[in-house]
C-alpha atoms as a PDB file:
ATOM      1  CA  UNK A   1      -9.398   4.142   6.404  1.00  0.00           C
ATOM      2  CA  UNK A   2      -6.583   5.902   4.504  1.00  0.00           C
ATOM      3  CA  UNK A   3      -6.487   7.924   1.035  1.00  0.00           C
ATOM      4  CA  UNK A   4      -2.704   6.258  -0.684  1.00  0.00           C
ATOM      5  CA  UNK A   5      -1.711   9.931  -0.290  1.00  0.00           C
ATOM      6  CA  UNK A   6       1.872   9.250   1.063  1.00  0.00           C
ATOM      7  CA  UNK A   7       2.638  11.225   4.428  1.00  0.00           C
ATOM      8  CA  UNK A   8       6.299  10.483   5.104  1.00  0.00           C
ATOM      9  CA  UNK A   9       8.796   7.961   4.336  1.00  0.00           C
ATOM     10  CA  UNK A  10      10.145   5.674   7.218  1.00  0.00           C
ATOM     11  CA  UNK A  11      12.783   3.010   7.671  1.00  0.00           C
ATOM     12  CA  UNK A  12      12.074  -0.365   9.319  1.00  0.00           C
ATOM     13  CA  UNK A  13      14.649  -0.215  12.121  1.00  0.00           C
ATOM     14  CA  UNK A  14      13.946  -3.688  13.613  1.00  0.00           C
ATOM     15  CA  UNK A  15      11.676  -6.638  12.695  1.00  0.00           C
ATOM     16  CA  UNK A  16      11.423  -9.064  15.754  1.00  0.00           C
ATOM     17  CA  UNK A  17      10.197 -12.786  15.707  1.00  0.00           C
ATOM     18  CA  UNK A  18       7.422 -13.114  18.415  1.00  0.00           C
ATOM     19  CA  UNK A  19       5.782 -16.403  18.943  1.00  0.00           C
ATOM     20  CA  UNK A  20       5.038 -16.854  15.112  1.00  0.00           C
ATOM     21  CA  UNK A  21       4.701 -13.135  14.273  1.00  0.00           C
ATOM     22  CA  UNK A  22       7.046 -10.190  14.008  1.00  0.00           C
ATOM     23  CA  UNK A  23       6.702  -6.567  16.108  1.00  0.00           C
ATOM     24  CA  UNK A  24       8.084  -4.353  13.642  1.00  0.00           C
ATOM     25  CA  UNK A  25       9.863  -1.194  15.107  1.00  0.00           C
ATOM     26  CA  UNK A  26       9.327   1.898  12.275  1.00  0.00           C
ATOM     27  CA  UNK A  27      11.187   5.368  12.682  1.00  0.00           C
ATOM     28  CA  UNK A  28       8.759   8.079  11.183  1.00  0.00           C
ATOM     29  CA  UNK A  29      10.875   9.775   9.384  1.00  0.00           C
ATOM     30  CA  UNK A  30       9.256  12.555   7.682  1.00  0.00           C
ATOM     31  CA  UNK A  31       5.799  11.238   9.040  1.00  0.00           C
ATOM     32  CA  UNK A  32       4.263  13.881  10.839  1.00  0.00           C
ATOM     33  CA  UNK A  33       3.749  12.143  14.088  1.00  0.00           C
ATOM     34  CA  UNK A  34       2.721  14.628  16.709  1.00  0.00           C
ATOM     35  CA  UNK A  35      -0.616  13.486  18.940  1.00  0.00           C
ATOM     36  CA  UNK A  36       0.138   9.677  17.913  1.00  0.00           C
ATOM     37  CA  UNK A  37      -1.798   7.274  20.271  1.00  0.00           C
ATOM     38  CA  UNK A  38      -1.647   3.390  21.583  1.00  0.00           C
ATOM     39  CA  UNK A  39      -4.023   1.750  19.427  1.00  0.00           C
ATOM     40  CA  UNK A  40      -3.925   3.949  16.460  1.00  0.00           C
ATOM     41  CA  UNK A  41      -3.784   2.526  12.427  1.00  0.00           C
ATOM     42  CA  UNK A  42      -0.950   3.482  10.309  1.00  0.00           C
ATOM     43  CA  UNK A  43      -0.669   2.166   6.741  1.00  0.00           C
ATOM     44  CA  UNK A  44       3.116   0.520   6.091  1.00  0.00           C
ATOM     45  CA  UNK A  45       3.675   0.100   2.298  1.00  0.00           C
ATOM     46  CA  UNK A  46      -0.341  -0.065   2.349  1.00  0.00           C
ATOM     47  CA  UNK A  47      -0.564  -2.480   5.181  1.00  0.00           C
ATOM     48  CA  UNK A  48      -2.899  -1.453   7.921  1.00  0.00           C
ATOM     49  CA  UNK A  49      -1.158  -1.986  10.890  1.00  0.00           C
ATOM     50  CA  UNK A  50      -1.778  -1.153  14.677  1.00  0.00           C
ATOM     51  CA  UNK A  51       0.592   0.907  17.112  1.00  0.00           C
ATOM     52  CA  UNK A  52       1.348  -1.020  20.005  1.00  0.00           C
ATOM     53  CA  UNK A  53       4.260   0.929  21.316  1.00  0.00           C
ATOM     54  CA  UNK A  54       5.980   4.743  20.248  1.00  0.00           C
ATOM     55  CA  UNK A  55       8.055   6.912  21.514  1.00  0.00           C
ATOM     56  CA  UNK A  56       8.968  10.559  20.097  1.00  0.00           C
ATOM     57  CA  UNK A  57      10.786   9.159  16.850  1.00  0.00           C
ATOM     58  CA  UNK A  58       9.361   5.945  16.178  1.00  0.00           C
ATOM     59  CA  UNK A  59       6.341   3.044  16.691  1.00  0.00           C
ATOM     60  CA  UNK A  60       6.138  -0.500  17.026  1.00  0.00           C
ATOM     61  CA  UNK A  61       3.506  -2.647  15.250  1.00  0.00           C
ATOM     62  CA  UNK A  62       2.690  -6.233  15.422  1.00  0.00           C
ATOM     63  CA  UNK A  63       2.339  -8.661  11.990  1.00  0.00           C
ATOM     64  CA  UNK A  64       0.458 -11.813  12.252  1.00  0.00           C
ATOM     65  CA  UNK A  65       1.618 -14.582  10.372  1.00  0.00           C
ATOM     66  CA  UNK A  66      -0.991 -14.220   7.696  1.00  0.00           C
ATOM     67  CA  UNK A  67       0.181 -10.643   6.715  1.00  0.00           C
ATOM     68  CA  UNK A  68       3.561 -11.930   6.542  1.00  0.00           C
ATOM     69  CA  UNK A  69       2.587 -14.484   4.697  1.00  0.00           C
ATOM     70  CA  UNK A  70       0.139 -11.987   2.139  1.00  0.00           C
ATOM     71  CA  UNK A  71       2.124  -9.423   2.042  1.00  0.00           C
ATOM     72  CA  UNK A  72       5.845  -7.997   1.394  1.00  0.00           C
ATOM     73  CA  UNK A  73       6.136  -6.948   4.832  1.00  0.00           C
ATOM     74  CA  UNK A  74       7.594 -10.482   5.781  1.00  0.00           C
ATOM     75  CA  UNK A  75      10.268  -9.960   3.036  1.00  0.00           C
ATOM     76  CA  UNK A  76      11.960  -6.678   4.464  1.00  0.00           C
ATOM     77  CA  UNK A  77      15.478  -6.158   5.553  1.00  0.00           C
ATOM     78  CA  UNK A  78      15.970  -3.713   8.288  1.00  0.00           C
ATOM     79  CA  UNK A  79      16.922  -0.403   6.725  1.00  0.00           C
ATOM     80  CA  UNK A  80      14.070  -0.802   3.863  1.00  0.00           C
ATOM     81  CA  UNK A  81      12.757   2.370   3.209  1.00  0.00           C
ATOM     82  CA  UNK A  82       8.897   2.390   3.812  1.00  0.00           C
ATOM     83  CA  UNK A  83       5.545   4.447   2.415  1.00  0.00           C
ATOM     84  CA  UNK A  84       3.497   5.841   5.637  1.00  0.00           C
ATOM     85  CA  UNK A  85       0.425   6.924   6.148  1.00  0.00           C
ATOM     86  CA  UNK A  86      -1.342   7.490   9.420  1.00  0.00           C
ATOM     87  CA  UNK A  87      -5.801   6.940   9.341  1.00  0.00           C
ATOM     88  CA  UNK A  88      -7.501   9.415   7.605  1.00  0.00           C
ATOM     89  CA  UNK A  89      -9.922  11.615   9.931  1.00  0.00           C
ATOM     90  CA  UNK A  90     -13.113  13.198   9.366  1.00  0.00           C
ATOM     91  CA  UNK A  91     -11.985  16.612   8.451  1.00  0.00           C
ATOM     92  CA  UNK A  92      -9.446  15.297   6.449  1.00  0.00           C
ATOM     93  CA  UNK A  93      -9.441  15.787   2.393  1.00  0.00           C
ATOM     94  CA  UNK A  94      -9.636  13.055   0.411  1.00  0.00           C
ATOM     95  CA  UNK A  95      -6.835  13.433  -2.214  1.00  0.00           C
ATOM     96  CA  UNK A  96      -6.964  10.007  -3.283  1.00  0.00           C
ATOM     97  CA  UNK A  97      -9.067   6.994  -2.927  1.00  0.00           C
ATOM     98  CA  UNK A  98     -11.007   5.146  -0.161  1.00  0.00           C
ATOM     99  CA  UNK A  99      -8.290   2.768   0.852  1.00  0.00           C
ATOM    100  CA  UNK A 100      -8.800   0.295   3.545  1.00  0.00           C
ATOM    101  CA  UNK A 101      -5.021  -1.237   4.610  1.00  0.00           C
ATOM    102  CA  UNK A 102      -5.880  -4.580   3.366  1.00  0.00           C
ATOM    103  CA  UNK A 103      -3.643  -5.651   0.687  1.00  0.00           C
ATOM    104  CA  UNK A 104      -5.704  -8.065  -1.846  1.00  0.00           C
ATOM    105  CA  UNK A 105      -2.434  -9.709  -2.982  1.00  0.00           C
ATOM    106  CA  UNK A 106       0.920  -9.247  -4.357  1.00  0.00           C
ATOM    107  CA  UNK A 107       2.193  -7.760  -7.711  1.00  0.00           C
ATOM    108  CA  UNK A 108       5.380  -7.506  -9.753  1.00  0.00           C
ATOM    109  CA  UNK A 109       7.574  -4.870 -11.414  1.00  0.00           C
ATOM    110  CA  UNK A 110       7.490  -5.365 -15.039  1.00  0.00           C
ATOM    111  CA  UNK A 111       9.335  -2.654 -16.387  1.00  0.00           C
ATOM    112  CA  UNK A 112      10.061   1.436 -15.971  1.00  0.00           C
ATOM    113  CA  UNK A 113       9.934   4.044 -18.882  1.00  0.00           C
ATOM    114  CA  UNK A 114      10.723   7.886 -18.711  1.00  0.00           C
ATOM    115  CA  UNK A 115       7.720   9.482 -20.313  1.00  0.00           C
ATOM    116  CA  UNK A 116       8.776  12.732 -20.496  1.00  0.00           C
ATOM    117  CA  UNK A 117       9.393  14.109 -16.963  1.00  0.00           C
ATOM    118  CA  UNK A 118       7.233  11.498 -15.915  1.00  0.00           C
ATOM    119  CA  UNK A 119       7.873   7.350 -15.649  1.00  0.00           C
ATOM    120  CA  UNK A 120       5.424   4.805 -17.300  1.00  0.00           C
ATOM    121  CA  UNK A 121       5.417   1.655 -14.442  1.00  0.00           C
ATOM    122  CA  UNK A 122       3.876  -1.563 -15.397  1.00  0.00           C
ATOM    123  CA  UNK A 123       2.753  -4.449 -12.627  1.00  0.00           C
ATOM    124  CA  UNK A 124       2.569  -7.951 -13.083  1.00  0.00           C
ATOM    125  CA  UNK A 125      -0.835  -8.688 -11.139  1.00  0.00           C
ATOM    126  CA  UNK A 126      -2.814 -12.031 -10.092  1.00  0.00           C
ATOM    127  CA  UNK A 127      -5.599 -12.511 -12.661  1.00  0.00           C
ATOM    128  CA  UNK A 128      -7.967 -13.134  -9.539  1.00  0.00           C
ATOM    129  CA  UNK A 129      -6.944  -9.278  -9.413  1.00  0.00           C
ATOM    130  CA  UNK A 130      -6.923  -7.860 -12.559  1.00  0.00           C
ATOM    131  CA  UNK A 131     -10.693  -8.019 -12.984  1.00  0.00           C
ATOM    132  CA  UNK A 132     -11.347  -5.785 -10.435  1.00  0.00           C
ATOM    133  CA  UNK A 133      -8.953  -3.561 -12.304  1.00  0.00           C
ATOM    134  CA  UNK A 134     -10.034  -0.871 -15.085  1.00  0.00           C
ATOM    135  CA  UNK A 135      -8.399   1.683 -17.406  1.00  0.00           C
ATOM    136  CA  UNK A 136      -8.890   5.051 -15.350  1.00  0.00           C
ATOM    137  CA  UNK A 137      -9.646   2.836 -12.118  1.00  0.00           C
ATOM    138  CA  UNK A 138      -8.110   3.258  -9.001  1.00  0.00           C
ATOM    139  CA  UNK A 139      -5.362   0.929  -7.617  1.00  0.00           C
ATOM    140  CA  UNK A 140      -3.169   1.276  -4.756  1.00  0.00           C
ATOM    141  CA  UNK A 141       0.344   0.206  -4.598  1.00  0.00           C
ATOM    142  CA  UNK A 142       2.373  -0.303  -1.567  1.00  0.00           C
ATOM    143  CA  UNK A 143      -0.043   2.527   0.004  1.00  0.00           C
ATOM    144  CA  UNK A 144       0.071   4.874  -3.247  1.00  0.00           C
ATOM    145  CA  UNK A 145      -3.179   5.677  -4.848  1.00  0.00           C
ATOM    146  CA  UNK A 146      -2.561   5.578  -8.665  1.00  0.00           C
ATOM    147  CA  UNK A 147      -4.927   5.770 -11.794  1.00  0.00           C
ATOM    148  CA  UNK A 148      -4.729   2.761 -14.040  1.00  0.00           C
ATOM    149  CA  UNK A 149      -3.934   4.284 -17.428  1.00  0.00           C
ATOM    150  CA  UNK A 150      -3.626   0.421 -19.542  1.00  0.00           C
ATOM    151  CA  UNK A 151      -4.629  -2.773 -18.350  1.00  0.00           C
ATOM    152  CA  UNK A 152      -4.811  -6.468 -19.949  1.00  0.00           C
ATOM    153  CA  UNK A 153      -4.399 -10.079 -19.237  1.00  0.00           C
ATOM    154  CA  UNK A 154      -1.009  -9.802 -17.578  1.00  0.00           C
ATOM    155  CA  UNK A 155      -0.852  -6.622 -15.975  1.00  0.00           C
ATOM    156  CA  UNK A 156      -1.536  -2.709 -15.737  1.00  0.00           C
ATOM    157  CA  UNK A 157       0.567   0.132 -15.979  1.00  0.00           C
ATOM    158  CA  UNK A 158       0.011   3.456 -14.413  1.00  0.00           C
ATOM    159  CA  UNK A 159       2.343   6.993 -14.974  1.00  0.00           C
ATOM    160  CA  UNK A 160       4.211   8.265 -12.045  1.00  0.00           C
ATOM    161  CA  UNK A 161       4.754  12.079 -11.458  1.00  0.00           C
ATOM    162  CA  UNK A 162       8.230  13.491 -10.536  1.00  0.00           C
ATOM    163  CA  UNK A 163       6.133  14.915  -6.969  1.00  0.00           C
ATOM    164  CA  UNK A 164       5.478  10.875  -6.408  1.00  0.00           C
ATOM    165  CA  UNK A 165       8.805   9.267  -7.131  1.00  0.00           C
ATOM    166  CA  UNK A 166      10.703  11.745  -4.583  1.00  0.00           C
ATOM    167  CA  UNK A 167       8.638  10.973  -1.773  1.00  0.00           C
ATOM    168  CA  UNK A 168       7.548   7.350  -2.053  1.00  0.00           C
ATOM    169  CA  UNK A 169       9.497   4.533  -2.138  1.00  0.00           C
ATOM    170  CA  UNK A 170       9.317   4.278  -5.854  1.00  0.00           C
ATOM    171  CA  UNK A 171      12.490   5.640  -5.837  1.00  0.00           C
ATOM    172  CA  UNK A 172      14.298   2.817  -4.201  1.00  0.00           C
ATOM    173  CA  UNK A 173      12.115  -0.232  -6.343  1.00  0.00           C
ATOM    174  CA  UNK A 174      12.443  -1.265  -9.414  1.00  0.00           C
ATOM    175  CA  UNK A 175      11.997  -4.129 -12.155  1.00  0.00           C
ATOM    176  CA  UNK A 176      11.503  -7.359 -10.877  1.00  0.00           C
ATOM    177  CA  UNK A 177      10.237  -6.159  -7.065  1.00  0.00           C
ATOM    178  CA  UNK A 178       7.050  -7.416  -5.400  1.00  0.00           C
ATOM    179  CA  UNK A 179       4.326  -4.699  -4.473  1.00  0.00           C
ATOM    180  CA  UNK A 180       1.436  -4.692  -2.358  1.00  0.00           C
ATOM    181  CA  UNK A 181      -1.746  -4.206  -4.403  1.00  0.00           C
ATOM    182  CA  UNK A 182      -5.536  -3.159  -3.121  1.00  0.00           C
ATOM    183  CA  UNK A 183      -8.009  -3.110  -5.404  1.00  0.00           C
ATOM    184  CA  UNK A 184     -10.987  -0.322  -5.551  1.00  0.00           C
ATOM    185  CA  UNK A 185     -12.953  -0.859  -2.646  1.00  0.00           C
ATOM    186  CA  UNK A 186     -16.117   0.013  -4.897  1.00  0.00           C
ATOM    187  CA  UNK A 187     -15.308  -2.997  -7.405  1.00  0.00           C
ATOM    188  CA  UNK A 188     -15.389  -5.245  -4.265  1.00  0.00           C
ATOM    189  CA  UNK A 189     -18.926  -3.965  -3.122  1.00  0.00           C
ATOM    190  CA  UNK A 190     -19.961  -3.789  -6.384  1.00  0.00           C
ATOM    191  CA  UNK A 191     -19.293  -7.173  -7.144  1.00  0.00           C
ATOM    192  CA  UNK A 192     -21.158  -8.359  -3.398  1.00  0.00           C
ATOM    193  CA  UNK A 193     -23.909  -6.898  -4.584  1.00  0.00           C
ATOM    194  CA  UNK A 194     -24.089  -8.194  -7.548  1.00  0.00           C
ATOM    195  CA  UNK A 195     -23.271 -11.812  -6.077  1.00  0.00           C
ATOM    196  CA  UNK A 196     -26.023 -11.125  -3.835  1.00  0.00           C
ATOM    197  CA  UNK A 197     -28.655 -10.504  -6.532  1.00  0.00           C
ATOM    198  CA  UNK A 198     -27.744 -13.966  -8.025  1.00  0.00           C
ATOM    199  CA  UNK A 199     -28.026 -15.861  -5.327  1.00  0.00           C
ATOM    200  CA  UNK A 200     -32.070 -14.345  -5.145  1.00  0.00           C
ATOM    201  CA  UNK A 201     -33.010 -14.891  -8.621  1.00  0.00           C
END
């Protein structure tokens, strides 16, 4: 599990075709990476993936073809600049939202507006997606945990802080960009249960 509170930024250094799949090779960058272990989760632009391989400045992780395939990781060049975040633990505060690593689908850019010191971003979304999304909701995006301030048939928009845009890759995106998206994990439960009840009555 993860909170979308950014840890570092990396930059893909390799991606290498295996068999079908691709080991990525990440440099931490500003990822604080001390104690890292084989076996370990670390979230890539919100993408839960599995350490197979580090050394002192850097991990390798292994894609299947389905997560190329679902998200944007199968679209990056080498030298992308990437949003990391290594498994919450038990003692750890929970700054943003219970976020699992598993991207629900792919969103768009729409546009960017300063709003004072901050920047108004709006996302194109899947409407399979947008119903699991509400105004004041939680949404993450490419691994960032943002509140939803608008929402309606073709998207939602959410403000950005300065703090945010200097150390995410917001920075280096912009209009027109695909974005990983994960909805609340409480609108998915809540919607098993209620699917569950229904299926009773």
């Amino acid at each position: 599990m993860f909170t979308g509170i950014i840890e570092g930024l990396g930059r893909l250094a390799a991606a290498t075709p295996l068999g079908g799949d691709t080991r990525f090779t990440v440099e931490v960058g500003s990822l604080p990476f001390e104690a890292v272990q084989l076996g370990e989760s670390i979230a890539v632009n919100g993408v839960c993936l599995t350490v197979v391989a580090f050394d002192a400045d850097s991990f390798q992780a292994d894609a299947s073809s389905e997560t190329l395939s679902l998200t944007t990781l199968g679209a990056l060049q080498v030298g992308a600049t990437l949003n990391l975040e290594r498994a919450m633990r038990p003692t750890d505060r929970l700054g943003g939202h219970l976020v699992s690593g598993h991207v629900d689908g792919l969103g768009r850019v729409l546009s960017v507006h300063a709003d004072a010191r901050a920047q108004r971003w709006r996302f194109a979304a899947p409407a399979r997606l947008l119903r699991y999304i509400a105004r004041k909701g939680s949404i993450c995006v490419d691994g960032v945990s943002l509140t939803v301030n608008a929402v309606d048939g073709d998207g939602f928009e959410v403000a950005l802080i300065p703090h945010t845009v200097a150390h995410t890759r917001f920075a280096q995106i912009g209009v027109g960009d695909a974005v990983n998206l994960e909805i609340d994990l409480v609108a998915r439960y809540v919607e098993r249960l209620l699917g569950a009840r229904g299926d009773q009555a």
